[in-house]
N, C-alpha and C. Protein backbone atom coordinates (compact mmCIF):
# COMPACT_ATOMS: atom_id res chain seq x y z
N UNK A 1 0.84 -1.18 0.00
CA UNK A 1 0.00 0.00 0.00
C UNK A 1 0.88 1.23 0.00
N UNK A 2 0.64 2.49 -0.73
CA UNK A 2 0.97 3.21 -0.99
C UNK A 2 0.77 4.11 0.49
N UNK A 3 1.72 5.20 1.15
CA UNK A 3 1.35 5.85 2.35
C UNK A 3 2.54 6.78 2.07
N UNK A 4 2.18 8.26 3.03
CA UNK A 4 2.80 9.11 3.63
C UNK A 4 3.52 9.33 5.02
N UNK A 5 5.27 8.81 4.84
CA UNK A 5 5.36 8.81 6.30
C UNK A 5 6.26 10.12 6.83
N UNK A 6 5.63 10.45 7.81
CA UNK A 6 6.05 11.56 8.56
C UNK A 6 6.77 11.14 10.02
N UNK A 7 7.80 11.69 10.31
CA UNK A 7 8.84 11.33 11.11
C UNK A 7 9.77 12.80 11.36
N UNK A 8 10.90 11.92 12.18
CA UNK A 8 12.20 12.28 12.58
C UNK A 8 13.65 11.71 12.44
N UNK A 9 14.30 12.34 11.43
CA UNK A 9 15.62 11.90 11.17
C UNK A 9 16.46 11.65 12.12
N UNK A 10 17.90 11.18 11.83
CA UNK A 10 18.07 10.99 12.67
C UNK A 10 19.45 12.58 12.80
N UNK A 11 19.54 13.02 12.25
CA UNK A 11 19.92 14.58 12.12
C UNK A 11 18.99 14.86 13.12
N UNK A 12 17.17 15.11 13.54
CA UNK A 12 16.30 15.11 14.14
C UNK A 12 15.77 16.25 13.57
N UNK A 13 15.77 16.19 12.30
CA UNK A 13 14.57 17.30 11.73
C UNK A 13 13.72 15.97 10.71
N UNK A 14 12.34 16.98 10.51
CA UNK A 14 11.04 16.33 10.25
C UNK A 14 11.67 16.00 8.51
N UNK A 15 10.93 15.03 8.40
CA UNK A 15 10.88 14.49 7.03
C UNK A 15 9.40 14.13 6.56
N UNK A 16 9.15 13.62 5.62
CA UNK A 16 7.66 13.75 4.95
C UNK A 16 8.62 12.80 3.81
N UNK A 17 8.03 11.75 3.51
CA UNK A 17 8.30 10.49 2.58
C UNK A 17 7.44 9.57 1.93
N UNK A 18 7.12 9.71 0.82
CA UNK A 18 5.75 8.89 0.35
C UNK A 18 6.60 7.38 0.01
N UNK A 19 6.32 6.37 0.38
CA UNK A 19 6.73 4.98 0.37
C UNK A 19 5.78 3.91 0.52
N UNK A 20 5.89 2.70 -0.12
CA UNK A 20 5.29 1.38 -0.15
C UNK A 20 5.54 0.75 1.00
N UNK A 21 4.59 0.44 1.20
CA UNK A 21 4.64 -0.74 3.02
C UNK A 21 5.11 -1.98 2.00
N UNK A 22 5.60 -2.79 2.68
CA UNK A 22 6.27 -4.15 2.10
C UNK A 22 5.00 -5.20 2.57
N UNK A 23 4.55 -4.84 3.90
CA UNK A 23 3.89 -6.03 4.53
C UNK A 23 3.00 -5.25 5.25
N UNK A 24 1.84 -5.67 5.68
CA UNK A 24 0.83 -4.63 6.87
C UNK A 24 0.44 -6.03 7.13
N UNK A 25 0.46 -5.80 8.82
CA UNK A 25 -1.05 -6.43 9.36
C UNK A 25 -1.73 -5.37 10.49
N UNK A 26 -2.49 -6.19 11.13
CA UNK A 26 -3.34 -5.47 12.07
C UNK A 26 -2.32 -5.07 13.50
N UNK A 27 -1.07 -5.22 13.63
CA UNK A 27 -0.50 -5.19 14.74
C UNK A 27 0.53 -4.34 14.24
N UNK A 28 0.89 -4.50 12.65
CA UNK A 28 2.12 -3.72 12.26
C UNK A 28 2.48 -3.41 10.85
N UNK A 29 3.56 -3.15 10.18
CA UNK A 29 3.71 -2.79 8.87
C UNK A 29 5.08 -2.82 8.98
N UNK A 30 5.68 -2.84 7.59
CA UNK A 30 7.01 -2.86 7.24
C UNK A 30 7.12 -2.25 5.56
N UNK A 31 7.96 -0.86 6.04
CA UNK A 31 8.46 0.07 5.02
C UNK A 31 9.64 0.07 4.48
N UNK A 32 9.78 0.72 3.74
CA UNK A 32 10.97 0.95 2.86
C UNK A 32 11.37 2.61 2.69
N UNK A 33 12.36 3.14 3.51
CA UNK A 33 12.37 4.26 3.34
C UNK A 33 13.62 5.27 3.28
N UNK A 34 14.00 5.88 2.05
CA UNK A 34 15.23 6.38 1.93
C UNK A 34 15.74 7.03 3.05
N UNK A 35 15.23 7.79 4.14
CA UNK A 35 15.88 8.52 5.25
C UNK A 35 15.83 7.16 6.32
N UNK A 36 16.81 7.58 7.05
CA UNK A 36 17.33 6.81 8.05
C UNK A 36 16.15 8.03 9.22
N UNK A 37 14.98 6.90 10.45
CA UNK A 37 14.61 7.43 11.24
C UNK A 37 15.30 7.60 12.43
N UNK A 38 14.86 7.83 13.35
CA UNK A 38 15.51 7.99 14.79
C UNK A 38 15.08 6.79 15.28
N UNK A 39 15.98 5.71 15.55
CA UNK A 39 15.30 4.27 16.23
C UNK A 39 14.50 4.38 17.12
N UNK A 40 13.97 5.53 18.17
CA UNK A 40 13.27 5.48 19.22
C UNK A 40 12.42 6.34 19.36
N UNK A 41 11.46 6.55 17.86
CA UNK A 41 10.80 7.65 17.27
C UNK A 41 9.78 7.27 16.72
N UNK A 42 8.60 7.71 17.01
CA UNK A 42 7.27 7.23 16.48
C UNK A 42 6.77 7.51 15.51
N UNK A 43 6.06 6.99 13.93
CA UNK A 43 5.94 7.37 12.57
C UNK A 43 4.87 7.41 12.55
N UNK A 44 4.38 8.41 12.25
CA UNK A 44 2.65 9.08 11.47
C UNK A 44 2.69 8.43 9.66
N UNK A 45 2.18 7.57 9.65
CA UNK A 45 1.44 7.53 8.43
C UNK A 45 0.16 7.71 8.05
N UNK A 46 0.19 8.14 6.53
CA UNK A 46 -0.88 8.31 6.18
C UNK A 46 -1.37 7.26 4.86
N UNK A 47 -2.42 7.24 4.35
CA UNK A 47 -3.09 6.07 3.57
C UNK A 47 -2.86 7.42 2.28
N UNK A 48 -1.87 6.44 1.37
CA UNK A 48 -2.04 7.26 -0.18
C UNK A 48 -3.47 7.13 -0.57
N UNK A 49 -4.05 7.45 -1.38
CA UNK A 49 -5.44 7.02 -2.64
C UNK A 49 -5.10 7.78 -3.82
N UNK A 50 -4.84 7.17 -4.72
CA UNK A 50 -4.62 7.79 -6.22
C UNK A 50 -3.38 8.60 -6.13
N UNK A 51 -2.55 7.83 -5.22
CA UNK A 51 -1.35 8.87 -5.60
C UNK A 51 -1.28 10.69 -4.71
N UNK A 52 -2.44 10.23 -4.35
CA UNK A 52 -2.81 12.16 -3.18
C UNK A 52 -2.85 11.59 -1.80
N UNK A 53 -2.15 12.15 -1.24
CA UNK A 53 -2.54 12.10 0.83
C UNK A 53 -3.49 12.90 0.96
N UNK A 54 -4.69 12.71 1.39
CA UNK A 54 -5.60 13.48 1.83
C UNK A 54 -5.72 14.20 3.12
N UNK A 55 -5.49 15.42 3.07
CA UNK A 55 -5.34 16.15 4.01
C UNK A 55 -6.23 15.89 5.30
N UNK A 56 -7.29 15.42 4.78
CA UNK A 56 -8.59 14.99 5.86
C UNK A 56 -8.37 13.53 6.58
N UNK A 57 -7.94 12.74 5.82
CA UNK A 57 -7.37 11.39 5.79
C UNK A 57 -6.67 10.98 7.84
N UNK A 58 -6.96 10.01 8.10
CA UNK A 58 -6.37 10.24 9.58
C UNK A 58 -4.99 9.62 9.17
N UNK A 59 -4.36 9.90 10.26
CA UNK A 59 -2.42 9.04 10.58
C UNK A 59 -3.04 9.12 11.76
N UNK A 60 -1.76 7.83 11.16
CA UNK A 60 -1.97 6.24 12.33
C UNK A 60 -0.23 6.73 12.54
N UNK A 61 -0.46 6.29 14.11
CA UNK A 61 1.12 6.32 14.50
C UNK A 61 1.79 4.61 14.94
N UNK A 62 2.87 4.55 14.38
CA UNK A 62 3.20 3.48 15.07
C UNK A 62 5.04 3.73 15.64
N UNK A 63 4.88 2.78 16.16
CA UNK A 63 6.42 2.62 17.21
C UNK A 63 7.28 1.97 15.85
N UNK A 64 8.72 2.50 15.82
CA UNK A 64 9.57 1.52 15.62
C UNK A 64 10.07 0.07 16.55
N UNK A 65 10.54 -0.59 15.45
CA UNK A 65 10.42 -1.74 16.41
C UNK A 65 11.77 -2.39 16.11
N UNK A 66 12.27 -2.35 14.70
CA UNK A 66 13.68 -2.23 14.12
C UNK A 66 13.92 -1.81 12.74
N UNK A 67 15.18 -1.30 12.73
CA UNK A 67 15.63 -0.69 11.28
C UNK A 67 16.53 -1.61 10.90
N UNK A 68 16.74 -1.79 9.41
CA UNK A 68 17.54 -2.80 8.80
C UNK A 68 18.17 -1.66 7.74
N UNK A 69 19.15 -2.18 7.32
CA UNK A 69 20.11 -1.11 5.79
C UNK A 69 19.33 -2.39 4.88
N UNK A 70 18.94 -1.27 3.74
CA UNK A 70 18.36 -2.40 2.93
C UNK A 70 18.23 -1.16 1.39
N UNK A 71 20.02 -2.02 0.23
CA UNK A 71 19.90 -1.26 -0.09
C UNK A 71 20.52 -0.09 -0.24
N UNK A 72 19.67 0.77 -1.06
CA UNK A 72 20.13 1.95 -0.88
C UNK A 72 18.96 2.91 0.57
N UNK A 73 18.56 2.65 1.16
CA UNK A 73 17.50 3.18 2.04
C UNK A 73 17.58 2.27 3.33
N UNK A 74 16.36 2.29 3.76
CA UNK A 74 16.12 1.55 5.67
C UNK A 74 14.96 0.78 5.28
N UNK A 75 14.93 -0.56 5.82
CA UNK A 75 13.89 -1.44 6.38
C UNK A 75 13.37 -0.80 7.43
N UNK A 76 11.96 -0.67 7.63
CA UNK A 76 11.54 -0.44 9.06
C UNK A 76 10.19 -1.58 9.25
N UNK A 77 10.49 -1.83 10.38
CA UNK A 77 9.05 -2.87 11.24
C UNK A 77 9.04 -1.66 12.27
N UNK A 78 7.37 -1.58 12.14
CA UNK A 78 6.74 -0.88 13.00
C UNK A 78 5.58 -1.71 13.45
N UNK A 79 5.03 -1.66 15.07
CA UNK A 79 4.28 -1.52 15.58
C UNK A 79 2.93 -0.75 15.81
N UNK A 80 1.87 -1.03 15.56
CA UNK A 80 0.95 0.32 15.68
C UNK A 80 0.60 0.49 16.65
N UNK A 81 0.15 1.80 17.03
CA UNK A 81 0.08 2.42 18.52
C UNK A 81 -1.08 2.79 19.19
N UNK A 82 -1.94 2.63 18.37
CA UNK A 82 -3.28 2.73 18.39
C UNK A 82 -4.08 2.05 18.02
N UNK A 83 -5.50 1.92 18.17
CA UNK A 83 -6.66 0.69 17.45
C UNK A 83 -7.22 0.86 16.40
N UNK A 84 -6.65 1.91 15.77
CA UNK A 84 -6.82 1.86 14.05
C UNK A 84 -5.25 1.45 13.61
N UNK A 85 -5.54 0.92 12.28
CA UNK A 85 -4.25 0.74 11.81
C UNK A 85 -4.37 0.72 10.12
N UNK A 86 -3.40 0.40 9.66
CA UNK A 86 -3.13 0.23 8.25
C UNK A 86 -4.58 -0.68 6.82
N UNK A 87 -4.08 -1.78 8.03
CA UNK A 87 -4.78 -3.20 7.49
C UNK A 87 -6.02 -2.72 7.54
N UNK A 88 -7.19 -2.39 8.83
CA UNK A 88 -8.50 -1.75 8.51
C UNK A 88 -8.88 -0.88 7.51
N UNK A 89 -7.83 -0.07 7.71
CA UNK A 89 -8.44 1.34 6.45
C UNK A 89 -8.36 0.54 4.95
N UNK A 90 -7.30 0.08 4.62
CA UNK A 90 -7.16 -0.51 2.89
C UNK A 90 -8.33 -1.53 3.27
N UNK A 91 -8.43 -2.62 3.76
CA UNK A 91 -9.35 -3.38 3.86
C UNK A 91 -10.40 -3.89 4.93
N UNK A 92 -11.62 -2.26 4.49
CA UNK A 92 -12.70 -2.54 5.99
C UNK A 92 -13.51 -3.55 5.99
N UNK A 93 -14.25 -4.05 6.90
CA UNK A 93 -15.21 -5.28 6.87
C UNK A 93 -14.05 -6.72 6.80
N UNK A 94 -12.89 -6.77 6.89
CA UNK A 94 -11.82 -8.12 6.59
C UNK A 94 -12.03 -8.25 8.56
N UNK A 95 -12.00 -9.82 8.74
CA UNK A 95 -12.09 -10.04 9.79
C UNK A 95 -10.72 -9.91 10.46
């Protein structure tokens, strides 16, 4: 799934990165993302649709959980931090 992730480098200024999740479930997700985050830094994503982040659109925050070099960019597994997540929004009504 296509998403907007918003973060903290590890310089520790804000970044804004549109990237493909590799994997989502209901507990977590795994990105692909040219900036290196702050390992102990929590990521706001947002749900692409057609290529636009919708300003109205909610972010979901989740925890890092580990970074990998992968590449020219970072592996990230994240945790979600809240009781919405990834997996609901792309696919509502999935048990």
């Amino acid at each position: 799934m296509a998403v907007t992730v918003y973060g903290f480098a590890t310089t520790g200024k804000l970044f804004v990165e549109h990237c493909a999740t590799r994997n989502v479930s209901r507990s977590g997700c795994c990105i692909h993302l040219q900036t290196r985050p702050q390992a102990d830094a929590a990521l706001a994503l947002r749900l692409l649709r057609w290529g636009l982040s919708a300003k109205a659109a909610s972010q979901l925050l989740y925890q890092i959980v580990w970074i990998r070099k992968d590449g020219d960019g970072w592996l990230i597994g994240a945790s979600s931090l809240g009781p919405a997540d990834l997996y609901s929004l792309a696919f509502p009504g999935t048990p």
